[in-house]
C-alpha atoms as a PDB file:
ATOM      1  CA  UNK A   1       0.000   0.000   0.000  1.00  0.00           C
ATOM      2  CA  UNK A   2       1.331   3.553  -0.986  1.00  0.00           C
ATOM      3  CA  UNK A   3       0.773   5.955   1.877  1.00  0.00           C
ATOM      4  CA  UNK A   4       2.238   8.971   0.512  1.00  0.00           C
ATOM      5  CA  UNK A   5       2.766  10.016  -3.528  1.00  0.00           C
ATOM      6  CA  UNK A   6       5.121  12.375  -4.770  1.00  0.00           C
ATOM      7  CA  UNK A   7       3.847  16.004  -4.163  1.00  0.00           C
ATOM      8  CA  UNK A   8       1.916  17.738  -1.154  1.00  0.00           C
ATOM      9  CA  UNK A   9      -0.587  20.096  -2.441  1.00  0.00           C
ATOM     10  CA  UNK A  10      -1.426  17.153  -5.053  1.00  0.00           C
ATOM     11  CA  UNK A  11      -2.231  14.607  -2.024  1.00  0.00           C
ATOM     12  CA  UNK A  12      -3.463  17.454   0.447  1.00  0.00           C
ATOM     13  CA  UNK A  13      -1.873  16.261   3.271  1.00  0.00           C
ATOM     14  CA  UNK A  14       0.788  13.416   4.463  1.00  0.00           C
ATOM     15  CA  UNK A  15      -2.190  10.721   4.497  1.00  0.00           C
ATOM     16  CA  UNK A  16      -5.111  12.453   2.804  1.00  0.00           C
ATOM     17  CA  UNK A  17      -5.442  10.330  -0.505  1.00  0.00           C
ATOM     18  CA  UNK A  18      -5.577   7.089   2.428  1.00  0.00           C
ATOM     19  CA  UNK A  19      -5.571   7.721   5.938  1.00  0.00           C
ATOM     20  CA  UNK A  20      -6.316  10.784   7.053  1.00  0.00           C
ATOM     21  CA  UNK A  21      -9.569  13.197   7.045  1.00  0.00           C
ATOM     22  CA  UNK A  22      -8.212  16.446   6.426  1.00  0.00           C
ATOM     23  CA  UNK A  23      -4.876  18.292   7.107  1.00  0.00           C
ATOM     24  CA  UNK A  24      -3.365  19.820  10.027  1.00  0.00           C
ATOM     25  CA  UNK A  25      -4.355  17.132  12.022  1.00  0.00           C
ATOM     26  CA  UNK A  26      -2.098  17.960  14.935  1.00  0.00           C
ATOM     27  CA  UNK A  27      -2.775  21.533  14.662  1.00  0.00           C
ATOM     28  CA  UNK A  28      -5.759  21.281  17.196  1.00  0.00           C
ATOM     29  CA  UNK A  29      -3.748  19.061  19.265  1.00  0.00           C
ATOM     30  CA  UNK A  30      -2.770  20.126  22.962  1.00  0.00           C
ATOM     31  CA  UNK A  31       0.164  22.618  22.840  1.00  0.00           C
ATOM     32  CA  UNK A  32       1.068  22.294  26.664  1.00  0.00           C
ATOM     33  CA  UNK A  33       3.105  19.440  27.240  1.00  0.00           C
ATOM     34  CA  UNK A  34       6.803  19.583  25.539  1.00  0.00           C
ATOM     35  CA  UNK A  35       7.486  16.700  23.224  1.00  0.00           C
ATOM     36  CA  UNK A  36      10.102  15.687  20.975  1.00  0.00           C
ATOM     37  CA  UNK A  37      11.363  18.222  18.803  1.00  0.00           C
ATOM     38  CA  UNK A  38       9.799  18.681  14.901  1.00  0.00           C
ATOM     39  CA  UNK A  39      12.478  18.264  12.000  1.00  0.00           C
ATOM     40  CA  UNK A  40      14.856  21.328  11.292  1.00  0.00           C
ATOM     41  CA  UNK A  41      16.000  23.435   8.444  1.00  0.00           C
ATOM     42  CA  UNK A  42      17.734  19.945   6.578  1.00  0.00           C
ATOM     43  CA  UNK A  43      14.383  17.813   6.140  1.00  0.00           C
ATOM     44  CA  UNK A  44      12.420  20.680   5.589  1.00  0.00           C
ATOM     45  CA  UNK A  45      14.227  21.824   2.965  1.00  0.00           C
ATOM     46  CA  UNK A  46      14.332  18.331   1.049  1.00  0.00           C
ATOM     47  CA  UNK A  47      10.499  18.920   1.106  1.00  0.00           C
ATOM     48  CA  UNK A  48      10.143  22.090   0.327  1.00  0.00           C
ATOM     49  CA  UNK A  49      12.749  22.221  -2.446  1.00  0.00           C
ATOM     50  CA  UNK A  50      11.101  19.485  -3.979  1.00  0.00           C
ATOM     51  CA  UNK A  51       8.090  20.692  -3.778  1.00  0.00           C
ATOM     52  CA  UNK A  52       9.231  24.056  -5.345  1.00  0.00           C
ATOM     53  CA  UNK A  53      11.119  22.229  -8.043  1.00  0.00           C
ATOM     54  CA  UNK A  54       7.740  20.410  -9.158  1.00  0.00           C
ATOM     55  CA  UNK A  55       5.447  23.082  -9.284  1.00  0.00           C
ATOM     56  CA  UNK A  56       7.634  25.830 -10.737  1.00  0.00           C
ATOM     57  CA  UNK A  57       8.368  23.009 -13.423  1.00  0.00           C
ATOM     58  CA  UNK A  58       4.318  22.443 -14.280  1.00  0.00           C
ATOM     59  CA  UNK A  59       3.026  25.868 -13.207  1.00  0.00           C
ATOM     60  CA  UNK A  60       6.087  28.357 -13.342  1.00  0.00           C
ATOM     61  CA  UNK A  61       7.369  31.080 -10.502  1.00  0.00           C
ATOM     62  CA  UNK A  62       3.932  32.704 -10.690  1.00  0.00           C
ATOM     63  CA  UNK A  63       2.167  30.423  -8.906  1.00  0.00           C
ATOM     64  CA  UNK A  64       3.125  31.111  -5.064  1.00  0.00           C
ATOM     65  CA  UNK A  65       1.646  34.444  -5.394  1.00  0.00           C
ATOM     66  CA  UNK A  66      -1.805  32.959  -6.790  1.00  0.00           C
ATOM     67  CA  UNK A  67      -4.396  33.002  -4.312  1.00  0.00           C
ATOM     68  CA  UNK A  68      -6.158  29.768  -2.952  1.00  0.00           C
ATOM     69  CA  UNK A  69      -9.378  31.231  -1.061  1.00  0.00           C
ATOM     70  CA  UNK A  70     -11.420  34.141  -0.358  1.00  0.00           C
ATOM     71  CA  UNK A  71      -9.195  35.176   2.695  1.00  0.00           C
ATOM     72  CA  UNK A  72      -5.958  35.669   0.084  1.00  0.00           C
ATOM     73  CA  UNK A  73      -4.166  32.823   1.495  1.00  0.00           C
ATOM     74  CA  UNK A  74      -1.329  32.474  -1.660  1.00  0.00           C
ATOM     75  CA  UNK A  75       0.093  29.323  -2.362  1.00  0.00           C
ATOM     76  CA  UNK A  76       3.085  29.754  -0.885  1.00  0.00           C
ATOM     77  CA  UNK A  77       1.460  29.846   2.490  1.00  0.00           C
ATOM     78  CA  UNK A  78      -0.878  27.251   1.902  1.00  0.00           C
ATOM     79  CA  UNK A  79       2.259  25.169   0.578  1.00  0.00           C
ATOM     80  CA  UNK A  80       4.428  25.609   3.731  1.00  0.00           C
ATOM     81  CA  UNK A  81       1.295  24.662   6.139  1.00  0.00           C
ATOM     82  CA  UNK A  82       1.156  21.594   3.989  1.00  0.00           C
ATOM     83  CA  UNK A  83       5.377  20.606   4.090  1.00  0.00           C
ATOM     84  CA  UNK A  84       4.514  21.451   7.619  1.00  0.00           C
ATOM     85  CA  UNK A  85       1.830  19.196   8.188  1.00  0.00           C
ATOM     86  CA  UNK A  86       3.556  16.454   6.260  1.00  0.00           C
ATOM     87  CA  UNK A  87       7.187  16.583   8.488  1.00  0.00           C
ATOM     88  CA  UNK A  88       5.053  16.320  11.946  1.00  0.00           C
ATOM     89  CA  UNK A  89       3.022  13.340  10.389  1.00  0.00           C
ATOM     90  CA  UNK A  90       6.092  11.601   9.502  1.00  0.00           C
ATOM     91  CA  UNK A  91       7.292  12.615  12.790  1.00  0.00           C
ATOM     92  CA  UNK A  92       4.312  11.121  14.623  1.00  0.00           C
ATOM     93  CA  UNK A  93       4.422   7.565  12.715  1.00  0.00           C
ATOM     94  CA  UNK A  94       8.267   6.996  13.433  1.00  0.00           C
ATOM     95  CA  UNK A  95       7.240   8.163  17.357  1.00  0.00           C
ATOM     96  CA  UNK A  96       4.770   5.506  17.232  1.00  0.00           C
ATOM     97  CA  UNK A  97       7.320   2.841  15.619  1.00  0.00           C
ATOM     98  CA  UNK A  98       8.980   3.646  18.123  1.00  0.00           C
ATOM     99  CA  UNK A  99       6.874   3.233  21.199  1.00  0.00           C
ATOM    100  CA  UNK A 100       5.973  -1.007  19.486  1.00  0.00           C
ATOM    101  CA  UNK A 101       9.791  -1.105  18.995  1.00  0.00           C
ATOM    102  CA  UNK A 102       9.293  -1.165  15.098  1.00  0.00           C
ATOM    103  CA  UNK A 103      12.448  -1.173  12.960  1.00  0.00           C
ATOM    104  CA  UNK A 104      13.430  -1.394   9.204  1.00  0.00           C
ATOM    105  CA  UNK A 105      14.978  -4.383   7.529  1.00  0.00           C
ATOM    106  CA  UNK A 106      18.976  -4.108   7.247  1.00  0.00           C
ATOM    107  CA  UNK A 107      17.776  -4.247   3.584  1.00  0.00           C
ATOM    108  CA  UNK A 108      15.473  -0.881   3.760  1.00  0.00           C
ATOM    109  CA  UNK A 109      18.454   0.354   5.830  1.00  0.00           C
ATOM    110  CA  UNK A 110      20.704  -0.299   2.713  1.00  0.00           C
ATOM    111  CA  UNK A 111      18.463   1.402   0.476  1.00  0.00           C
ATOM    112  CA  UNK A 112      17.759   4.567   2.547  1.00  0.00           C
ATOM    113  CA  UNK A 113      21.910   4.812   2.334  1.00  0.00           C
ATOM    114  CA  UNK A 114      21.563   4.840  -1.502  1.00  0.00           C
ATOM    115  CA  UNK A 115      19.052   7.281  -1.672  1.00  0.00           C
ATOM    116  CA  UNK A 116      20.864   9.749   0.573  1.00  0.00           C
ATOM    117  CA  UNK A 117      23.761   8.993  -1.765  1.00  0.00           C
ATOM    118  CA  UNK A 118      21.790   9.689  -4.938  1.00  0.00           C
ATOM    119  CA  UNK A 119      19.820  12.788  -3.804  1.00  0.00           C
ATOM    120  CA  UNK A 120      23.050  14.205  -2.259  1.00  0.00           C
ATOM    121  CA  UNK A 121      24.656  14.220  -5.883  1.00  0.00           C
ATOM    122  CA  UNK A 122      21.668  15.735  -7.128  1.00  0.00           C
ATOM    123  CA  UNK A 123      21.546  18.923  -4.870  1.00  0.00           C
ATOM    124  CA  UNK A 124      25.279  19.353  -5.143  1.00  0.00           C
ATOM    125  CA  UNK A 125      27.615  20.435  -2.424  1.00  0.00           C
ATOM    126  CA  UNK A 126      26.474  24.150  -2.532  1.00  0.00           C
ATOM    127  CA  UNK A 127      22.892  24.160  -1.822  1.00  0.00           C
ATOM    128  CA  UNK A 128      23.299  20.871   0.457  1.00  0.00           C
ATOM    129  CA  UNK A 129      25.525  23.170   2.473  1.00  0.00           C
ATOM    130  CA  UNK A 130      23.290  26.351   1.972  1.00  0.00           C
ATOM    131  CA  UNK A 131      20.172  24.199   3.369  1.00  0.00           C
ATOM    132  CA  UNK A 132      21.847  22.463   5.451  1.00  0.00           C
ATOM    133  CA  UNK A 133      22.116  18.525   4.742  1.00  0.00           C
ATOM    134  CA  UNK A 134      24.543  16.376   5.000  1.00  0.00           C
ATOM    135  CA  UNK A 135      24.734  12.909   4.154  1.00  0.00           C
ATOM    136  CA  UNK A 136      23.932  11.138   7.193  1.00  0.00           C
ATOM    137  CA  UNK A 137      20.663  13.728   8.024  1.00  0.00           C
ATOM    138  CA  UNK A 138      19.926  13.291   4.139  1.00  0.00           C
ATOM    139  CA  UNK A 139      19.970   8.731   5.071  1.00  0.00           C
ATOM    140  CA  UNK A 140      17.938   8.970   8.462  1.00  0.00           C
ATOM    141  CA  UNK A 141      14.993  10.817   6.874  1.00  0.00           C
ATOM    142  CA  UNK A 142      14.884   8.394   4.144  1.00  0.00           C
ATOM    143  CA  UNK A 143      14.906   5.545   6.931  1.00  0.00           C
ATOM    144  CA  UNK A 144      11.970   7.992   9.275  1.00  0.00           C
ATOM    145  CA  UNK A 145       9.998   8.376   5.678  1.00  0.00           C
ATOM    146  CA  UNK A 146      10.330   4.582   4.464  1.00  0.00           C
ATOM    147  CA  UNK A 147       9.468   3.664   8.645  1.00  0.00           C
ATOM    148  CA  UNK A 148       6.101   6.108   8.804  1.00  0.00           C
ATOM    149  CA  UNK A 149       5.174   4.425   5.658  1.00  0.00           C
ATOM    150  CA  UNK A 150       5.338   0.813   7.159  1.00  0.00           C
ATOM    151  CA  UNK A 151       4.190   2.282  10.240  1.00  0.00           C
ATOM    152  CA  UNK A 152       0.914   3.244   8.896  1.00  0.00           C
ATOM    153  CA  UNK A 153       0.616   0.379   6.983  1.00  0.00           C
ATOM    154  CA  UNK A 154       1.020  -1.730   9.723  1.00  0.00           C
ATOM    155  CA  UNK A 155      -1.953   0.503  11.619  1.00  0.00           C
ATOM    156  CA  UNK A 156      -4.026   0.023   8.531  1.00  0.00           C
ATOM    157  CA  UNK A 157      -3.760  -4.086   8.723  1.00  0.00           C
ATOM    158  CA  UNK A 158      -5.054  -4.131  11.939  1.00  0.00           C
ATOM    159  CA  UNK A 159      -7.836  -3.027  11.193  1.00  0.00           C
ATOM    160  CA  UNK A 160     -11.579  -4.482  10.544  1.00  0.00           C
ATOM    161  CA  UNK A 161     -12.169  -3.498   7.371  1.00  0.00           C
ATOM    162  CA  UNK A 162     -14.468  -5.914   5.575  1.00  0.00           C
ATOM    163  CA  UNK A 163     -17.397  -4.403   3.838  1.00  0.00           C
ATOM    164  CA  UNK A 164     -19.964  -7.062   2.745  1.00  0.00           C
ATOM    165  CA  UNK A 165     -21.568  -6.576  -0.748  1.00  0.00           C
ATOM    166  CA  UNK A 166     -25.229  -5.179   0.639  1.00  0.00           C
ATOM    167  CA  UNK A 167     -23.491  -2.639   2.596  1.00  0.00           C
ATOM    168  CA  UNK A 168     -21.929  -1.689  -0.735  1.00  0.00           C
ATOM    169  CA  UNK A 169     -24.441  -2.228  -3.087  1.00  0.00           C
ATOM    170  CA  UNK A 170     -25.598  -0.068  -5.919  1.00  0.00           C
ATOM    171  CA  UNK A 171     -28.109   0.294  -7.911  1.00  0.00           C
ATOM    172  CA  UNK A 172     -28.816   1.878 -11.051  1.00  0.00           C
ATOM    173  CA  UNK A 173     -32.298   3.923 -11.350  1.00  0.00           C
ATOM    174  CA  UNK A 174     -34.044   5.940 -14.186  1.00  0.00           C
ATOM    175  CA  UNK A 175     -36.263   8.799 -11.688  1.00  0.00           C
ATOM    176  CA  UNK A 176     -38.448  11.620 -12.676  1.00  0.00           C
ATOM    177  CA  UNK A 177     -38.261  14.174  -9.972  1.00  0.00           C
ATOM    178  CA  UNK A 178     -41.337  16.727  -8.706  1.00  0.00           C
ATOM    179  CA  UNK A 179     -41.684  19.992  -6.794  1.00  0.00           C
ATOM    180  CA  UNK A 180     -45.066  18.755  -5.984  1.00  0.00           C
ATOM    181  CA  UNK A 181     -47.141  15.328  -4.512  1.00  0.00           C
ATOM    182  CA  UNK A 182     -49.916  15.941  -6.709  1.00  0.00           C
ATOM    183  CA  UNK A 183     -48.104  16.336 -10.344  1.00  0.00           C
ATOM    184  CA  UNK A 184     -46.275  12.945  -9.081  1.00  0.00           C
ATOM    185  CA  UNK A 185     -49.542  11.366  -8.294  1.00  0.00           C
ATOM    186  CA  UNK A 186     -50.726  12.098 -11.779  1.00  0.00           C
ATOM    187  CA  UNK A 187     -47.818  10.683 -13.884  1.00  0.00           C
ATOM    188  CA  UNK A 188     -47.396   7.703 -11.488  1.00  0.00           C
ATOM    189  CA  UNK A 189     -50.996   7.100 -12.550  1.00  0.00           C
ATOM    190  CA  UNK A 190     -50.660   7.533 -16.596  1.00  0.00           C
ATOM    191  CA  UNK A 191     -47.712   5.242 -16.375  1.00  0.00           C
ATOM    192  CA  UNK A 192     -49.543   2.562 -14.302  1.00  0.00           C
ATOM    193  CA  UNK A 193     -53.199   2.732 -15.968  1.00  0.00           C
ATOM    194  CA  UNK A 194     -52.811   4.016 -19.592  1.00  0.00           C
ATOM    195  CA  UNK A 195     -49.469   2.128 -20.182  1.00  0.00           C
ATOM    196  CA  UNK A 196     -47.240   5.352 -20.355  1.00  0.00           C
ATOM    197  CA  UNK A 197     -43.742   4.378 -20.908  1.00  0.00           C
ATOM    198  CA  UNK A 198     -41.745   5.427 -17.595  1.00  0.00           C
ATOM    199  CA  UNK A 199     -38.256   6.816 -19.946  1.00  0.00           C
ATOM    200  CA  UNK A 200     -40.676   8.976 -21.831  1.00  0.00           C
ATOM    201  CA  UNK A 201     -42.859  10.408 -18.700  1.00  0.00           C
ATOM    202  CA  UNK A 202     -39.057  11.077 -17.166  1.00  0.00           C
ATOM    203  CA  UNK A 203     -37.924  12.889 -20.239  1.00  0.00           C
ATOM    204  CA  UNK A 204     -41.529  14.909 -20.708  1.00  0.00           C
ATOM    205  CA  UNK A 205     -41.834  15.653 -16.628  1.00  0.00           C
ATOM    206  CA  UNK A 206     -38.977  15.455 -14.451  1.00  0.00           C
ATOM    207  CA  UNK A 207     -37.471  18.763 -13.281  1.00  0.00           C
ATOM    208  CA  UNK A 208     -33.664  17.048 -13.301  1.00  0.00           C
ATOM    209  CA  UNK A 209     -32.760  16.289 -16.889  1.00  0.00           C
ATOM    210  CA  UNK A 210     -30.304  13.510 -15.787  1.00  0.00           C
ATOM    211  CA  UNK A 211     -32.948  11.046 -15.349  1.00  0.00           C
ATOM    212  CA  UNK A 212     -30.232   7.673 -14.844  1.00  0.00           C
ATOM    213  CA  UNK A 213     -27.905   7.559 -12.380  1.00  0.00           C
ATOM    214  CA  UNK A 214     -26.564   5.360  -9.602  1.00  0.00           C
ATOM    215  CA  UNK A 215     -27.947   5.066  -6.057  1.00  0.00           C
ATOM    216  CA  UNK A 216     -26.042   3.646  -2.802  1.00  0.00           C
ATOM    217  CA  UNK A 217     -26.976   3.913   0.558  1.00  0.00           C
ATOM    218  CA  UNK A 218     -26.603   6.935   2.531  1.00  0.00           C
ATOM    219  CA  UNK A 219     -27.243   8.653  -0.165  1.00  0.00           C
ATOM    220  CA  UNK A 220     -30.298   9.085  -0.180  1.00  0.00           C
ATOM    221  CA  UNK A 221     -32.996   9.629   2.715  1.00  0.00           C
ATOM    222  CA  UNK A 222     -34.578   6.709   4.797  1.00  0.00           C
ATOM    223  CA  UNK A 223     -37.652   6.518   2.486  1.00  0.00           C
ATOM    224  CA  UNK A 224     -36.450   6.827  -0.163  1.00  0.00           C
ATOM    225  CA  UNK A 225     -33.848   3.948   0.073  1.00  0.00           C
ATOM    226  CA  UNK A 226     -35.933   1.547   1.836  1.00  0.00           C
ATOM    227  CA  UNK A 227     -38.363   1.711  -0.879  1.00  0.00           C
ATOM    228  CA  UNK A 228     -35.642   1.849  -3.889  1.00  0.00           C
ATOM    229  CA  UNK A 229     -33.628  -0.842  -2.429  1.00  0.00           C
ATOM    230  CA  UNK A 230     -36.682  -2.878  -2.429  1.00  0.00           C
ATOM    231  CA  UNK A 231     -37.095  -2.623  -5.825  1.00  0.00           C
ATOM    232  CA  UNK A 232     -36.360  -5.765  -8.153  1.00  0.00           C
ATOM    233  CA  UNK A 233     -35.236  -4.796 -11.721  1.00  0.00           C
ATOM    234  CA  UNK A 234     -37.995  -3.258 -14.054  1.00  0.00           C
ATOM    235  CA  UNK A 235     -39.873  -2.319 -10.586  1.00  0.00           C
ATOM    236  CA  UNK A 236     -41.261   1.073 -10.068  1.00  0.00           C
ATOM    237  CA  UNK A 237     -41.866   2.759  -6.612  1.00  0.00           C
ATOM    238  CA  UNK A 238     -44.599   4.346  -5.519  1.00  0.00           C
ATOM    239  CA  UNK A 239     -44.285   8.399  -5.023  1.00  0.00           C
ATOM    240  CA  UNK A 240     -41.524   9.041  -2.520  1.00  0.00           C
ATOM    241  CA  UNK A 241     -40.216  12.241  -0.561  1.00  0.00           C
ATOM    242  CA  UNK A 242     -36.711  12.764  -0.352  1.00  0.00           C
ATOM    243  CA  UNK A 243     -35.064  16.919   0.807  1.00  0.00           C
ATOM    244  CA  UNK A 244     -38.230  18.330  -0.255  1.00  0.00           C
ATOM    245  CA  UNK A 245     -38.801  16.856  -3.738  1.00  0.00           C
ATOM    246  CA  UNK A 246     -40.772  13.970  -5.075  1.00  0.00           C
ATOM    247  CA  UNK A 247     -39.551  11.001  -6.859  1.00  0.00           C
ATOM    248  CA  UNK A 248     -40.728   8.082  -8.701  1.00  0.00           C
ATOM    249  CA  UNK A 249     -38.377   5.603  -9.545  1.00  0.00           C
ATOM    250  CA  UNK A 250     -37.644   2.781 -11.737  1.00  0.00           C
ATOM    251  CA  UNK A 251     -34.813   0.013 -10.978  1.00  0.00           C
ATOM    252  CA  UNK A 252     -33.008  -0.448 -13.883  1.00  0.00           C
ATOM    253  CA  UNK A 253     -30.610  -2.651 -12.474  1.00  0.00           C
ATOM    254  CA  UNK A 254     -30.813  -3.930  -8.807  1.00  0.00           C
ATOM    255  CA  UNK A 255     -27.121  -5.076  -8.518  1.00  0.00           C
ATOM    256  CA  UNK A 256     -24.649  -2.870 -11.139  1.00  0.00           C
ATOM    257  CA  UNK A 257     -21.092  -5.739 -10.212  1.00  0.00           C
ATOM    258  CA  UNK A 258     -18.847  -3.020 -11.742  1.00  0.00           C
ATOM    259  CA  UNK A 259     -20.152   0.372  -9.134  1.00  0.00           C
ATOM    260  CA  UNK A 260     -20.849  -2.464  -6.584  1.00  0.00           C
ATOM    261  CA  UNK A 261     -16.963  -2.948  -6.454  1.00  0.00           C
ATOM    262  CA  UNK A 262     -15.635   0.052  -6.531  1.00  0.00           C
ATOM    263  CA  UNK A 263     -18.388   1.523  -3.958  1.00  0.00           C
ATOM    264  CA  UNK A 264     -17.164  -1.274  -1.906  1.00  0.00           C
ATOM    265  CA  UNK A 265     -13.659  -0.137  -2.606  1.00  0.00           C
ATOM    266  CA  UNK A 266     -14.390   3.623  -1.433  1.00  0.00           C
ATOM    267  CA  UNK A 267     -15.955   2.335   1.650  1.00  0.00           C
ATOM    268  CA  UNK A 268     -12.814   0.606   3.050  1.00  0.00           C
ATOM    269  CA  UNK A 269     -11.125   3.925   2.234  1.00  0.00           C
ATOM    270  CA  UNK A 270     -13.548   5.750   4.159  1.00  0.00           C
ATOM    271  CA  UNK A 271     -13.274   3.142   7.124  1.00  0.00           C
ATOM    272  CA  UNK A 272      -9.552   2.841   7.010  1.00  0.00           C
ATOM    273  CA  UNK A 273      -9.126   6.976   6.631  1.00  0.00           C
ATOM    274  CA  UNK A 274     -11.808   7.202   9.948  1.00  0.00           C
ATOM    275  CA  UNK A 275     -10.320   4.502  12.217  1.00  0.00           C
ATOM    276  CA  UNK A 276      -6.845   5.830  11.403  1.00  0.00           C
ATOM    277  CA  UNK A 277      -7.062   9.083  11.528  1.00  0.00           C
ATOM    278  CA  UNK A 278      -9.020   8.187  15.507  1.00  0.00           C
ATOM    279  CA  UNK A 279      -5.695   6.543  16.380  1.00  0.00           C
ATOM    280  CA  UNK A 280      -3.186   8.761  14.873  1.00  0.00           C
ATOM    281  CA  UNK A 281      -4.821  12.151  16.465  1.00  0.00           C
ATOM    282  CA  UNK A 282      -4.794  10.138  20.072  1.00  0.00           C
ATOM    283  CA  UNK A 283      -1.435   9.384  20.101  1.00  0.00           C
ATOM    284  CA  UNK A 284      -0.424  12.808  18.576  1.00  0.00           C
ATOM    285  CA  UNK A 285      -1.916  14.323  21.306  1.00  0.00           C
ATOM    286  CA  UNK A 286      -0.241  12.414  24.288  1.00  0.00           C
ATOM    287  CA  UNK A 287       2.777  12.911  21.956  1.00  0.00           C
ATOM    288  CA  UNK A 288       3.176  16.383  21.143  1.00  0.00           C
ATOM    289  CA  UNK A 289       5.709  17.992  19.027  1.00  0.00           C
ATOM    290  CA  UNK A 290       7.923  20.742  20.082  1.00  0.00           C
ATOM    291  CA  UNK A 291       7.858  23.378  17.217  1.00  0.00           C
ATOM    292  CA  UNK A 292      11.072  25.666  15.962  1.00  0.00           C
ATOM    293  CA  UNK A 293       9.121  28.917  15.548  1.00  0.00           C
ATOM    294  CA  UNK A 294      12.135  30.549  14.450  1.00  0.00           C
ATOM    295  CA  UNK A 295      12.863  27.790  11.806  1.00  0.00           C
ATOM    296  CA  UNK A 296       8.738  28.313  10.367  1.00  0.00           C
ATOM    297  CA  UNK A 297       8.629  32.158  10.826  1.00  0.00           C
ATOM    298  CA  UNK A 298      11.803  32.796   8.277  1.00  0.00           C
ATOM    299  CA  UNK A 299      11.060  30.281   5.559  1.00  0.00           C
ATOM    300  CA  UNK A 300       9.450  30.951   2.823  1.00  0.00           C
ATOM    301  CA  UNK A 301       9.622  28.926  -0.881  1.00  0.00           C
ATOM    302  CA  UNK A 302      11.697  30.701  -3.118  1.00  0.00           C
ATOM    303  CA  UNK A 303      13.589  32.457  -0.681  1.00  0.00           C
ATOM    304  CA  UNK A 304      16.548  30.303  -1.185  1.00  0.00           C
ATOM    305  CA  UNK A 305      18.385  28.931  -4.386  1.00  0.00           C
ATOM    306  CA  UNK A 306      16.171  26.288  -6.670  1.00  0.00           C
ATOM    307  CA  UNK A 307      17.383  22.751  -6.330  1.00  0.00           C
ATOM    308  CA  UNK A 308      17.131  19.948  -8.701  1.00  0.00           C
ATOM    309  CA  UNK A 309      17.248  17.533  -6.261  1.00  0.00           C
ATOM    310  CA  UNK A 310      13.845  15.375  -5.992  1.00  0.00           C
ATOM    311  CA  UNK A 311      13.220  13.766  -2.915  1.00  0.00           C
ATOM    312  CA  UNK A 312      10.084  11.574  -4.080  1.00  0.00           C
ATOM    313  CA  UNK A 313      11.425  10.778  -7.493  1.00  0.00           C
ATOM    314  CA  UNK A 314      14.540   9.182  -5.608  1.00  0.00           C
ATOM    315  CA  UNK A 315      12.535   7.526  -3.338  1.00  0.00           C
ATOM    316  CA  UNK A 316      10.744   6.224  -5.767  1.00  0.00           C
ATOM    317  CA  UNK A 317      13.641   5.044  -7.760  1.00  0.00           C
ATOM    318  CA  UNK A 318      15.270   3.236  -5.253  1.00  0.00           C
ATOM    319  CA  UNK A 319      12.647   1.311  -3.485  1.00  0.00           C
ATOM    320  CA  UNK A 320      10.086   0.962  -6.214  1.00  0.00           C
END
């Protein structure tokens, strides 16, 4: 399992794309107890050069000053809270390797040593000692990023994940939709006592033009699904009320295999990303992370010389 792909503001957070609910997950944490100290200015600024490096290459220099809500927030900002985010995560997991005495093989312990090697000659001796890294700093966060990976794997196979196929189930319905009971009651009854043809009453009455689509549950209100799901294929449901429109609704298909799957695939996401992020926030919080304000108020992205160095693609390379 892949916890973490190359780029932050493409996977939102550390975890998001898998684990985690949202970012700056340890921001509401408890700031009063003094923990272990967060990574300084040499794994930051593998992240954050990388990061610059891929952006700058798709998007150009313009983009930190681009603005990413209504408050003005630029990228830039919103790209350091994210490195930020992403170091204390990786933080966090190795804490909690640590606490179940977790380890890496000798063999992940090789490769970490060759991808400090290779992503050393990459950044070249000038900007390795302009940010910072050496060598040994450069191995030991390829050995704490390779160790949060298997860390949260590890937390993810615990885990109770099995979804069964009715929880998952979809179902694909043609529905013509109603502001009113009445107008519903009146097509309902042209379709069931002159013969009208349920696709055509959809496509000459419903307010939504997209008459087919999938249902799951909890997508839908209580009546609506109980009746739906009820349905056998070719079936059509009596009027039903769902956020203050009317339905009526034919099964077109009261088992789609294909949406089924992937529904059911979604679903362990979901379940993995809830009971994860519940265990990962509790420990965070009895562990907390001693911040270097200094270190966070002075850096900026392009403040400092572009690198060519790419921590992810090395990664990558070497273990993969």
């Amino acid at each position: 399992m892949k916890i973490w792909k190359r780029g932050m503001m493409a996977s939102a957070c550390l975890m998001m794309a898998v684990f985690l609910a949202g970012c700056s997950v340890t921001e509401a944490l408890s700031a009063a107890k003094r923990g272990e100290r967060e990574y300084g200015k040499a794994e930051t600024m593998m992240i954050l050069s990388t990061e610059r490096l891929r952006y700058e290459t798709v998007y150009s220099e313009e983009i930190w000053n681009a603005s990413v809500d209504s408050d003005g927030t630029t990228f830039e900002a919103a790209m350091l809270g994210q490195v930020h985010d992403f170091l204390k995560e990786i933080k966090t997991l190795n804490l909690m390797a640590k606490e179940q005495k977790a380890d890496l093989s000798a063999k992940d312990k090789e490769l970490a040593k060759t991808a400090a090697s290779e992503y050393m000659k990459a950044l070249g001796e000038s900007l390795a000692g302009e940010f910072g890294i050496e060598e040994k700093s450069a191995e030991e966060f390829y050995r704490d990023y390779r160790l949060a990976q298997q860390m949260a794997e590890t937390i993810a196979g615990s885990m109770d994940l099995e979804v069964s196929d009715s929880e998952a189930r979809v179902i694909l319905v043609s529905q013509i939709e109603f502001s009113d009971r009445e107008t519903a009651e009146n097509v309902l009854r042209k379709i069931q006592e002159d013969g009208a043809l349920f696709d055509a009453a959809a496509e000459e009455y419903s307010e939504d033009s997209e008459i087919r689509s999938p249902v799951f549950r909890g997508m839908r209100g209580a009546e609506y699904e109980t009746a739906v799901f009820a349905l056998e294929e070719g079936g059509i449901s009596g009027v039903l009320s769902d956020s203050g429109k009317y339905y009526l609704v034919k099964c077109v298909d009261d088992y789609d295999e294909e949406a089924t799957k992937l529904r059911k695939e979604e679903m362990i996401r979901e379940k993995t990303g809830s009971v994860f992020y519940s265990q990962y926030q509790s420990f965070a919080r009895e562990h907390p992370l001693t911040e270097d304000k200094d270190l966070w108020n002075s850096l900026t992205v392009t403040g400092n010389p572009k690198a060519e160095a790419d921590f992810f693609a090395i990664y990558e390379a070497v273990w993969e």
